[in-house]
C-alpha atoms as a PDB file:
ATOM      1  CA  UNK A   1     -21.498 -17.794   3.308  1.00  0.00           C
ATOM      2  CA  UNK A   2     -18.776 -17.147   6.396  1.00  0.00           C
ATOM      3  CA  UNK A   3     -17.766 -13.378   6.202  1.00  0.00           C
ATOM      4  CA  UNK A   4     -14.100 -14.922   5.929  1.00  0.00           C
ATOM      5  CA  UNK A   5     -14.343 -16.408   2.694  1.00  0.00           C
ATOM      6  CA  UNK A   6     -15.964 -13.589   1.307  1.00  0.00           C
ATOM      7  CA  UNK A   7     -12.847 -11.724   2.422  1.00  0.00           C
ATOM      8  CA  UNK A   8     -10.716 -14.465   0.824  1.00  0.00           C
ATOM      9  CA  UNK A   9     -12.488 -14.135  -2.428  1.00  0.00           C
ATOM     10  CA  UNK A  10     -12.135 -10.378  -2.708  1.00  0.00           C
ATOM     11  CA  UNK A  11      -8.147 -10.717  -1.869  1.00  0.00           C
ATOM     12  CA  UNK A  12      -7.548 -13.203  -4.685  1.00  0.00           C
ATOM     13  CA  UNK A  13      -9.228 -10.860  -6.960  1.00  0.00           C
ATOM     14  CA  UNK A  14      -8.108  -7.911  -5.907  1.00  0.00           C
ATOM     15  CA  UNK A  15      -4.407  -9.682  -6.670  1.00  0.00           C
ATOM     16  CA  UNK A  16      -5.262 -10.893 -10.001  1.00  0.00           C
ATOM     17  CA  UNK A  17      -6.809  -7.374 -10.960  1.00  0.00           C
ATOM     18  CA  UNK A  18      -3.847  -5.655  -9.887  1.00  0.00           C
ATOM     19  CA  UNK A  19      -1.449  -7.740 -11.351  1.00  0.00           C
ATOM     20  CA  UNK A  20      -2.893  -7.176 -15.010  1.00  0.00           C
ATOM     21  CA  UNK A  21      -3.229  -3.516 -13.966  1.00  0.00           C
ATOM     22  CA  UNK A  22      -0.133  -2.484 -12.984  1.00  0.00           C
ATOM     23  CA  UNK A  23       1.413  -5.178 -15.799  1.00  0.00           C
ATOM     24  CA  UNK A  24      -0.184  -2.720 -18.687  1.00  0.00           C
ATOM     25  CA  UNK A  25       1.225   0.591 -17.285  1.00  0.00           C
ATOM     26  CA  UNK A  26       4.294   1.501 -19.305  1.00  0.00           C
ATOM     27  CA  UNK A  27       7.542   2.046 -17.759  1.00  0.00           C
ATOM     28  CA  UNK A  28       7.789   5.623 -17.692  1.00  0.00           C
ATOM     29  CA  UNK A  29       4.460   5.940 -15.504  1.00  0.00           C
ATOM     30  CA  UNK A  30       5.297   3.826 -12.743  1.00  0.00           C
ATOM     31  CA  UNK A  31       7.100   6.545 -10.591  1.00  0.00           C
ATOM     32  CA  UNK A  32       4.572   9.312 -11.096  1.00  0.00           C
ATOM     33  CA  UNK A  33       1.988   6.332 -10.220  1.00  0.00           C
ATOM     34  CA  UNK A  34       3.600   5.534  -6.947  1.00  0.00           C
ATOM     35  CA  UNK A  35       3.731   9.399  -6.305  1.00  0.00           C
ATOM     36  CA  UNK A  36       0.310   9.220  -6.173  1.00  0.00           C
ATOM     37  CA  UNK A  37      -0.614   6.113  -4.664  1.00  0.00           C
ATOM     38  CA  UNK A  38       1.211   7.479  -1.276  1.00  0.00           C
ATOM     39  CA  UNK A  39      -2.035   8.764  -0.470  1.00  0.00           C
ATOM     40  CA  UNK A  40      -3.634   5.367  -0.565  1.00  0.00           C
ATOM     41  CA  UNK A  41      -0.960   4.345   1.546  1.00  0.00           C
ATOM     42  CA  UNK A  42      -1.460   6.766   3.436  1.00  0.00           C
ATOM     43  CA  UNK A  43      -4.921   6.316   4.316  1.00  0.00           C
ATOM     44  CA  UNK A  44      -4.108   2.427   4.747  1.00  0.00           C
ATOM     45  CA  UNK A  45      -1.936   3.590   7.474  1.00  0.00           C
ATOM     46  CA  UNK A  46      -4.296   5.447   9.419  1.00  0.00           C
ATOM     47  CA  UNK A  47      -6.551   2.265   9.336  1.00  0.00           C
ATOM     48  CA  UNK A  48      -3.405   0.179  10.774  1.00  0.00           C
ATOM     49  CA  UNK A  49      -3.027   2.384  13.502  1.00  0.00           C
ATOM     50  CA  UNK A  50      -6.425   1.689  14.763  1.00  0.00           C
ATOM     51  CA  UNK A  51      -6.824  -1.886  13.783  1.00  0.00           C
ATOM     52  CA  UNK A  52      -3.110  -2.178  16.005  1.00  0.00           C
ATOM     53  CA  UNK A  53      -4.364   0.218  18.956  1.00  0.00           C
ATOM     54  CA  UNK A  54      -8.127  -1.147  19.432  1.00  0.00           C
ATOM     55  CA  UNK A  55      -6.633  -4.504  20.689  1.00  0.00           C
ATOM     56  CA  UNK A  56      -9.325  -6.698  21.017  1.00  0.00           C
ATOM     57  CA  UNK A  57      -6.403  -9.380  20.968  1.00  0.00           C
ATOM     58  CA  UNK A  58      -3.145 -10.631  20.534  1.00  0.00           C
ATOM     59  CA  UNK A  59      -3.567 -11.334  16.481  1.00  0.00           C
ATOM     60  CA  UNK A  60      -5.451  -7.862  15.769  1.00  0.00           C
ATOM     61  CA  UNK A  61      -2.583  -6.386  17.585  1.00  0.00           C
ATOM     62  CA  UNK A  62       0.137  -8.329  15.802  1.00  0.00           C
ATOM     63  CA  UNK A  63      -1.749  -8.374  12.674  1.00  0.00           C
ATOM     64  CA  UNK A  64      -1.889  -4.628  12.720  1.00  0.00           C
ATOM     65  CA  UNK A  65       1.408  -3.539  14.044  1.00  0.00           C
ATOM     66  CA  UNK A  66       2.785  -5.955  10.588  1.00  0.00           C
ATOM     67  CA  UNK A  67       0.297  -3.426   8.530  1.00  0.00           C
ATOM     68  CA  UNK A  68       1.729  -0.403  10.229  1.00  0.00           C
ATOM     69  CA  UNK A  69       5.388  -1.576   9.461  1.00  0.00           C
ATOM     70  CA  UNK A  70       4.437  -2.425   5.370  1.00  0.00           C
ATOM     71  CA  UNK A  71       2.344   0.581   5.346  1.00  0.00           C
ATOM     72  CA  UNK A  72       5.476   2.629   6.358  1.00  0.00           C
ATOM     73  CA  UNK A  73       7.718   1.228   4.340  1.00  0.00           C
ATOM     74  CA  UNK A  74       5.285   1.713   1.476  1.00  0.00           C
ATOM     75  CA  UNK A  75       4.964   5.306   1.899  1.00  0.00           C
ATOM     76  CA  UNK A  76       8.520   5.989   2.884  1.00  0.00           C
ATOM     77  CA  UNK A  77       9.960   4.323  -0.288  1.00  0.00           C
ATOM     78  CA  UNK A  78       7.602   6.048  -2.895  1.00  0.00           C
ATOM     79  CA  UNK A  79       8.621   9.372  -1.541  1.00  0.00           C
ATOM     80  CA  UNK A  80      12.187   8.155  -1.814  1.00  0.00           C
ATOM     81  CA  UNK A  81      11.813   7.289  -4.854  1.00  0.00           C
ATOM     82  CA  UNK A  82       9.445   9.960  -6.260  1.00  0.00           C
ATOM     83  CA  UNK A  83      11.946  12.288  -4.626  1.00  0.00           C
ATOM     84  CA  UNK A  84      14.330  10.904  -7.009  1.00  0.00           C
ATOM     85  CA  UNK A  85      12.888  11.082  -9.854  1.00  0.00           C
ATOM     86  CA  UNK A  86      11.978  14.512  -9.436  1.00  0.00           C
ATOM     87  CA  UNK A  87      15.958  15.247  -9.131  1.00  0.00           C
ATOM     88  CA  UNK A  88      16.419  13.978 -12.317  1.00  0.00           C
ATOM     89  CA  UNK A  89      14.566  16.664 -13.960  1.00  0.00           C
ATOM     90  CA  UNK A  90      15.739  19.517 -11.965  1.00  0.00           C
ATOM     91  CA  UNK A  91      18.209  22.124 -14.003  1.00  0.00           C
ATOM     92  CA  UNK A  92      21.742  21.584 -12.916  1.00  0.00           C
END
């Protein structure tokens, strides 16, 4: 079996398993969730960087510099929003 579709397989799963995941978590966990999945990110990111910066070619490049930009965003918003949330519970 091609090493692609093996790849293919474990991304359709790895949707469908983190749909029905993140579809049981109640709505009062997903912020302290995301607070801790910035580490994931994280790590996610460092891998971008070096799939983006080996350039073997033009699509690992491309393909890596659009994982560095998601991975960013990723991590950027769930401090933003973590930061938020922690506000809210501050003492005025």
């Amino acid at each position: 079996m091609p090493v692609y579709l093996i790849g293919l397989y474990v991304f359709v799963l790895s949707i469908f398993v983190g749909y029905e995941i993140i579809s049981k978590v109640p709505p009062l966990l997903h912020t302290p969730l995301m607070s801790g999945t910035n580490a994931i990110s994280g790590i996610s990111l460092v891998g971008a960087v070096i799939a983006a910066g080996h350039g073997e070619d033009r699509l690992t490049t491309a393909l890596g510099f659009a994982a560095i930009i998601c991975g960013t965003i990723n991590v950027i918003g769930g401090y933003l929003v973590t930061n938020r949330m922690l506000q809210m519970f501050r003492k005025k």
